[in-house]
C-alpha atoms as a PDB file:
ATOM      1  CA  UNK A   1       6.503  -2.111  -3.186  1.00  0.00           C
ATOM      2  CA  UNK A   2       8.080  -5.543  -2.174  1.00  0.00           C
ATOM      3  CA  UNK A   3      10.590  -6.540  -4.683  1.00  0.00           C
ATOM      4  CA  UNK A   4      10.986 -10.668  -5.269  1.00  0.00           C
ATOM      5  CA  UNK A   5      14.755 -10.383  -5.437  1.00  0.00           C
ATOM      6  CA  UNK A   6      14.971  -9.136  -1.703  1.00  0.00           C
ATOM      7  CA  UNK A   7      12.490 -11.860  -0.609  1.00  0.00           C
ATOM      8  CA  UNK A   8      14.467 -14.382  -2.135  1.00  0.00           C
ATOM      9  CA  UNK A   9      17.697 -12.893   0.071  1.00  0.00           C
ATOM     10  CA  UNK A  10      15.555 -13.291   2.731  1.00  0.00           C
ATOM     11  CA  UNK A  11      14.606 -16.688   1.960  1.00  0.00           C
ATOM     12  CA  UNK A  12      18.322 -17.338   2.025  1.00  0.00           C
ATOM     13  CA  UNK A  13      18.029 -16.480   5.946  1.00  0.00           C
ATOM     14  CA  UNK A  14      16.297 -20.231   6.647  1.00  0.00           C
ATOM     15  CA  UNK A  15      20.053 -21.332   5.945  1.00  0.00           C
ATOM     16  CA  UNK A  16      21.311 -19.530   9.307  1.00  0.00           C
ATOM     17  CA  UNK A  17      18.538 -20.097  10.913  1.00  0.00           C
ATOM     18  CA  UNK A  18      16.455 -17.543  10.146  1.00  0.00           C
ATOM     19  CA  UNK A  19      13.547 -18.967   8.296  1.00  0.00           C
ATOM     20  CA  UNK A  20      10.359 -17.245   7.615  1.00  0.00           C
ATOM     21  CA  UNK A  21      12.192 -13.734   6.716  1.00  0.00           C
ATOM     22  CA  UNK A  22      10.629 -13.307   3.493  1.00  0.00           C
ATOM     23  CA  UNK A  23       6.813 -14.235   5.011  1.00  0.00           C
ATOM     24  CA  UNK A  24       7.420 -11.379   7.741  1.00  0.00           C
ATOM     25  CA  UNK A  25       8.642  -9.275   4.775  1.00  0.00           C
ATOM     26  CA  UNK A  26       5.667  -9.676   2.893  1.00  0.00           C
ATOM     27  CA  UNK A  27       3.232  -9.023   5.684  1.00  0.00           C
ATOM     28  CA  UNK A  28       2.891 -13.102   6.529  1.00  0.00           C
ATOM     29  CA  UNK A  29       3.344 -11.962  10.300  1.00  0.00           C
ATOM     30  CA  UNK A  30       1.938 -15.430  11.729  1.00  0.00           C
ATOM     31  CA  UNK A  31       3.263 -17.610   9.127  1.00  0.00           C
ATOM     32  CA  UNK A  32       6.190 -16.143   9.308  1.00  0.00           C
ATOM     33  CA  UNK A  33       6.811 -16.306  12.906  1.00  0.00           C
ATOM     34  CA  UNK A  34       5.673 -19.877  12.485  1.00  0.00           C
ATOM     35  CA  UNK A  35       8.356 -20.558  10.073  1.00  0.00           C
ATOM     36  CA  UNK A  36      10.921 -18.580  12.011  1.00  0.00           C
ATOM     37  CA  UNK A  37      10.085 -21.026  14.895  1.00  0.00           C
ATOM     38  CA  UNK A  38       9.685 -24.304  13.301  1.00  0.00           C
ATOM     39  CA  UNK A  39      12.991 -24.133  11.381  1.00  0.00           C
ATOM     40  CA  UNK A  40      10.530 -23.318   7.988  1.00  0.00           C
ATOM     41  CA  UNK A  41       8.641 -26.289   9.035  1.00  0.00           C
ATOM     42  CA  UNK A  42      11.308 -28.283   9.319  1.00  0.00           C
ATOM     43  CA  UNK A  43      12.388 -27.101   5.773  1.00  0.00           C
ATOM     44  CA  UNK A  44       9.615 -28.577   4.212  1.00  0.00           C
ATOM     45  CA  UNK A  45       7.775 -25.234   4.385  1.00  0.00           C
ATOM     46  CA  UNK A  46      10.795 -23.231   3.664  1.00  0.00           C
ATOM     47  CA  UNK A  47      11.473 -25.487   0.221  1.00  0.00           C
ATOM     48  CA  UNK A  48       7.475 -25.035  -0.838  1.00  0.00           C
ATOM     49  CA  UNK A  49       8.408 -21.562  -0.743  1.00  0.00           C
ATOM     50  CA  UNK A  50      10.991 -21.384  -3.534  1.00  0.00           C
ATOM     51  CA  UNK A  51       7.979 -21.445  -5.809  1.00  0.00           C
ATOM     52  CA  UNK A  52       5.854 -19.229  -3.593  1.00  0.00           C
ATOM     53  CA  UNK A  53       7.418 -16.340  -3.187  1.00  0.00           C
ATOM     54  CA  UNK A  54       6.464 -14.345  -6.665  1.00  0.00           C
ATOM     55  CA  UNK A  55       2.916 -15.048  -6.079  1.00  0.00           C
ATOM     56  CA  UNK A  56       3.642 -14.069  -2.066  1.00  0.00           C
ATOM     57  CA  UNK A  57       4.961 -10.717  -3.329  1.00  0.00           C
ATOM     58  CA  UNK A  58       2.117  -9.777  -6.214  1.00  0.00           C
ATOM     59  CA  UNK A  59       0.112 -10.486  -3.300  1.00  0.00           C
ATOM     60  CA  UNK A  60       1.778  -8.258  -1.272  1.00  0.00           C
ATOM     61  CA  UNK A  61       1.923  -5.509  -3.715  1.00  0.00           C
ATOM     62  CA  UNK A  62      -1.583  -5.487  -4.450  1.00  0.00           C
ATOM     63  CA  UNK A  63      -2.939  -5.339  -1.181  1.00  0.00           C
ATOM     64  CA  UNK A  64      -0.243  -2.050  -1.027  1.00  0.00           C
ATOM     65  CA  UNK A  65      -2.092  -0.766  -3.867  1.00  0.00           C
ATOM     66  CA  UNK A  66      -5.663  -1.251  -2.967  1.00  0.00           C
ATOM     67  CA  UNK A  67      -5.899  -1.297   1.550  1.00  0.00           C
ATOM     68  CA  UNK A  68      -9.441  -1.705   1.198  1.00  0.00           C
ATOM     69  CA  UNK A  69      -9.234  -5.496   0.482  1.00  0.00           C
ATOM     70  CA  UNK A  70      -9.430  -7.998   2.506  1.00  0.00           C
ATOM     71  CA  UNK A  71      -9.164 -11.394   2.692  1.00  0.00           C
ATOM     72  CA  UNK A  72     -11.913 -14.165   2.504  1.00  0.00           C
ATOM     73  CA  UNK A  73     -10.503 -15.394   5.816  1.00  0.00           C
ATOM     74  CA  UNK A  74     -11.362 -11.700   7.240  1.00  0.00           C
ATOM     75  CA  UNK A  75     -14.001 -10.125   5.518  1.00  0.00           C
ATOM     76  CA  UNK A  76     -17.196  -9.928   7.566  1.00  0.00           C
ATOM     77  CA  UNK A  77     -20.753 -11.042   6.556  1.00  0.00           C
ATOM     78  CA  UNK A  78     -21.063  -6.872   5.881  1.00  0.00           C
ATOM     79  CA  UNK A  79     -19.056  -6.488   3.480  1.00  0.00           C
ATOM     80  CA  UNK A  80     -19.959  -6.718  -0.127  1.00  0.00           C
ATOM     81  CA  UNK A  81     -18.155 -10.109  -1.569  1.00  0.00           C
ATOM     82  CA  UNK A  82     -16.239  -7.617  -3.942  1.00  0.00           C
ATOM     83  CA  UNK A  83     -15.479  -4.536  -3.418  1.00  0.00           C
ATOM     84  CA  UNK A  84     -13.401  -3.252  -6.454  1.00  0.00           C
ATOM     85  CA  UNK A  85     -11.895  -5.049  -9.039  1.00  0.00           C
ATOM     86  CA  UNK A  86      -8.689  -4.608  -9.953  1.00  0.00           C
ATOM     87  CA  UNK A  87      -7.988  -4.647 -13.862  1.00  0.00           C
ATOM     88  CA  UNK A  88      -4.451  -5.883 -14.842  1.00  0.00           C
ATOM     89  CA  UNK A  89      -4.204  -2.779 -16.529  1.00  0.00           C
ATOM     90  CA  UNK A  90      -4.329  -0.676 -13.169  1.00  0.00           C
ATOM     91  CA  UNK A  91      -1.580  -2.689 -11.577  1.00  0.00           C
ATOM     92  CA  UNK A  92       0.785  -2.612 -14.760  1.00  0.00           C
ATOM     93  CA  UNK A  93       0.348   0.932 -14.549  1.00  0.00           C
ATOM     94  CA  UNK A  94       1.139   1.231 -10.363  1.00  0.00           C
ATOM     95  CA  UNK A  95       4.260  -0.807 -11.036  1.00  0.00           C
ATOM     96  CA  UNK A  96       5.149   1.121 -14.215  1.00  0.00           C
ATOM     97  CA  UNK A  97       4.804   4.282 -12.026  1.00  0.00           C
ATOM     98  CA  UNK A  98       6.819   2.803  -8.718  1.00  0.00           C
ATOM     99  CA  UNK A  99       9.455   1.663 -11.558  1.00  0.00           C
ATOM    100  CA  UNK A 100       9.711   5.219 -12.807  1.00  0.00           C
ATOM    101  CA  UNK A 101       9.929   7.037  -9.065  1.00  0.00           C
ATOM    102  CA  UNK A 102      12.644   4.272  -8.565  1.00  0.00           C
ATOM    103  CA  UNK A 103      14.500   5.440 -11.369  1.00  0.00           C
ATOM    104  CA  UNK A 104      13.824   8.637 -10.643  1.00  0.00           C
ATOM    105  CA  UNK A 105      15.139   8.229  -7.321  1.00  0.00           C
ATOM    106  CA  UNK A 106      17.940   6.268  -8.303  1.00  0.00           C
ATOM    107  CA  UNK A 107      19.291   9.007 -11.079  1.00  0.00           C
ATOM    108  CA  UNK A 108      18.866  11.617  -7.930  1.00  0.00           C
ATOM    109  CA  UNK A 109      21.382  10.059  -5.928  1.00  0.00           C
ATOM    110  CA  UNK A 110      23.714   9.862  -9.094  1.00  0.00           C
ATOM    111  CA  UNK A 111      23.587  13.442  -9.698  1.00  0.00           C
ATOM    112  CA  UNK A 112      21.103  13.003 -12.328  1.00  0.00           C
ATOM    113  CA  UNK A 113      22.887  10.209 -14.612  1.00  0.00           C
ATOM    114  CA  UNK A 114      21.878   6.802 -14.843  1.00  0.00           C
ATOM    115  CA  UNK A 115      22.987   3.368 -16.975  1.00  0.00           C
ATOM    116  CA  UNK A 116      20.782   1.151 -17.292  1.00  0.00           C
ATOM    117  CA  UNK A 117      22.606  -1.922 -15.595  1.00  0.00           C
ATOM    118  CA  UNK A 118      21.733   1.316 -12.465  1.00  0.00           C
ATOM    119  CA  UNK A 119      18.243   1.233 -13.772  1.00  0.00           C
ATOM    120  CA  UNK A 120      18.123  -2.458 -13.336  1.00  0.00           C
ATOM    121  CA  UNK A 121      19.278  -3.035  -9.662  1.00  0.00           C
ATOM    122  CA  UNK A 122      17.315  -0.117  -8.819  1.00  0.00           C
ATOM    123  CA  UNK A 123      14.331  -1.202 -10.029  1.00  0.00           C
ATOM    124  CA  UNK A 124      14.647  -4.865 -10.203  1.00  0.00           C
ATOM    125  CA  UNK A 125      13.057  -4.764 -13.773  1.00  0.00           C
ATOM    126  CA  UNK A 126      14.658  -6.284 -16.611  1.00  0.00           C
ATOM    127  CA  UNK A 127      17.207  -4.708 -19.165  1.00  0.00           C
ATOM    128  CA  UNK A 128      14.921  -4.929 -21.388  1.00  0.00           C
ATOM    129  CA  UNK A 129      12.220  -3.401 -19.849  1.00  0.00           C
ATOM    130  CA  UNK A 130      14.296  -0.446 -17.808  1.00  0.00           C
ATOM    131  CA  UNK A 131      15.816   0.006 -21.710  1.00  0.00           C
ATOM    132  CA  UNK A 132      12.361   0.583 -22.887  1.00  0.00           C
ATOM    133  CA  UNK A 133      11.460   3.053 -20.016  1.00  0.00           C
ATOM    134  CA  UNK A 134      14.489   5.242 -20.414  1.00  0.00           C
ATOM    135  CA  UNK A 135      14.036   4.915 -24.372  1.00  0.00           C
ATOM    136  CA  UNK A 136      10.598   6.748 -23.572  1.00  0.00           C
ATOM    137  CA  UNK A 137      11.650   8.777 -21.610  1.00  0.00           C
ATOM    138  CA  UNK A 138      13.980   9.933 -24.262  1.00  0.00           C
ATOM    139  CA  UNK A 139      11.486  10.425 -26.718  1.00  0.00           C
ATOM    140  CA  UNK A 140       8.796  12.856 -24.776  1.00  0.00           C
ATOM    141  CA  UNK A 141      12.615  15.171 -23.962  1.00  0.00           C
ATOM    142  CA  UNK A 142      12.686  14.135 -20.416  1.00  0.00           C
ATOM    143  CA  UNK A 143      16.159  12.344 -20.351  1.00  0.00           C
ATOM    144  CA  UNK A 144      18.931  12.749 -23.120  1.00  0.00           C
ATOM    145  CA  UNK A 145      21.279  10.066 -23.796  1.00  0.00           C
ATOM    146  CA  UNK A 146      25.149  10.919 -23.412  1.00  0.00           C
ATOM    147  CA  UNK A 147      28.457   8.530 -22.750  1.00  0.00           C
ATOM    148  CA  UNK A 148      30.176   8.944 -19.370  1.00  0.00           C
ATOM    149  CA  UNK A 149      33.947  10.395 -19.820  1.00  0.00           C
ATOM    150  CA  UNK A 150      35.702   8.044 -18.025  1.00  0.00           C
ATOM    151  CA  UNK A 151      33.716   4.474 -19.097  1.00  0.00           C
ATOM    152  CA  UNK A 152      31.969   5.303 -21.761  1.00  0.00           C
ATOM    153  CA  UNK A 153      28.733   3.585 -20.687  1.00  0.00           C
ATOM    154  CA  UNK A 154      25.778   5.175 -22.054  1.00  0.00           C
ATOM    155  CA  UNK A 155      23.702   7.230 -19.719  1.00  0.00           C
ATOM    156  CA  UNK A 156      20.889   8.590 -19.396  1.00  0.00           C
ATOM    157  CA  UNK A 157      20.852  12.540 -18.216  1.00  0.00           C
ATOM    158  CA  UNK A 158      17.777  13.422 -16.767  1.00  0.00           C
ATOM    159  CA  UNK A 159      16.689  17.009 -16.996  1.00  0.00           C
ATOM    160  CA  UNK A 160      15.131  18.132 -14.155  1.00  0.00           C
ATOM    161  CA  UNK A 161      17.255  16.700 -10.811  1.00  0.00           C
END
């Protein structure tokens, strides 16, 4: 899953000359080419694209999630118009369960302890909402909440590492 903080790093390459970085990283392989060569359109492009790129990467992410859609621009005359609709529910849930693998994978490197300013750049959720997850997690027994020694910064212990 794309994350919109890394595209907008990559955005940041059109400044060295690099433009188009965060198309190629969110599979915009001719329009990013395009913008790599034409200076991001001339900038023009690469400025439109400050207020692109979250859209860019929910795009991204749900053609991730469901492979079997295609665009207007490629779908062929036999192809049903729509082929599965996607409830908002179903792709709250597939990010909820990326964020949780990335904490998950996150707490694995730490030895199984994890803040939630970790949680955070892991993630690239919100305090509020990686708070919420561990908080959960705490409830169903799956984490417990401790202090570590040396900073005192709460963290979460998860059980099974």
């Amino acid at each position: 899953m794309n994350k919109v903080g890394t595209a907008y790093v990559l955005w940041l390459g059109g400044l060295v000359g690099l433009a188009g970085l965060h198309r190629l990283y969110n599979g915009k392989t001719w329009t990013g080419l395009l913008w790599l060569f034409s200076g991001g359109l001339f900038g023009v492009g690469q400025l439109l694209d400050l207020v692109l790129i979250p859209k860019m990467v929910d795009n991204h992410n749900a053609r991730l999630l469901d492979p079997q859609n295609v665009s207007s621009f490629s779908a062929s005359l036999h192809q049903p118009a729509i082929q599965r609709v996607v409830e908002p529910s179903d792709l709250q849930q597939a990010y909820r369960n990326q964020a949780i693998v990335d904490l998950l994978k996150a707490a694995e490197v730490r030895g199984g302890k994890l803040s939630v300013t970790q949680g955070v750049i892991a993630t690239g959720l919100s305090f509020f909402q990686v708070e919420e997850m561990l908080q959960e997690m705490l409830r169903t027994g799956y984490v417990e909440i401790g202090n570590d020694p040396e900073t005192g910064v709460v963290v979460y212990d998860f059980k099974e590492m």
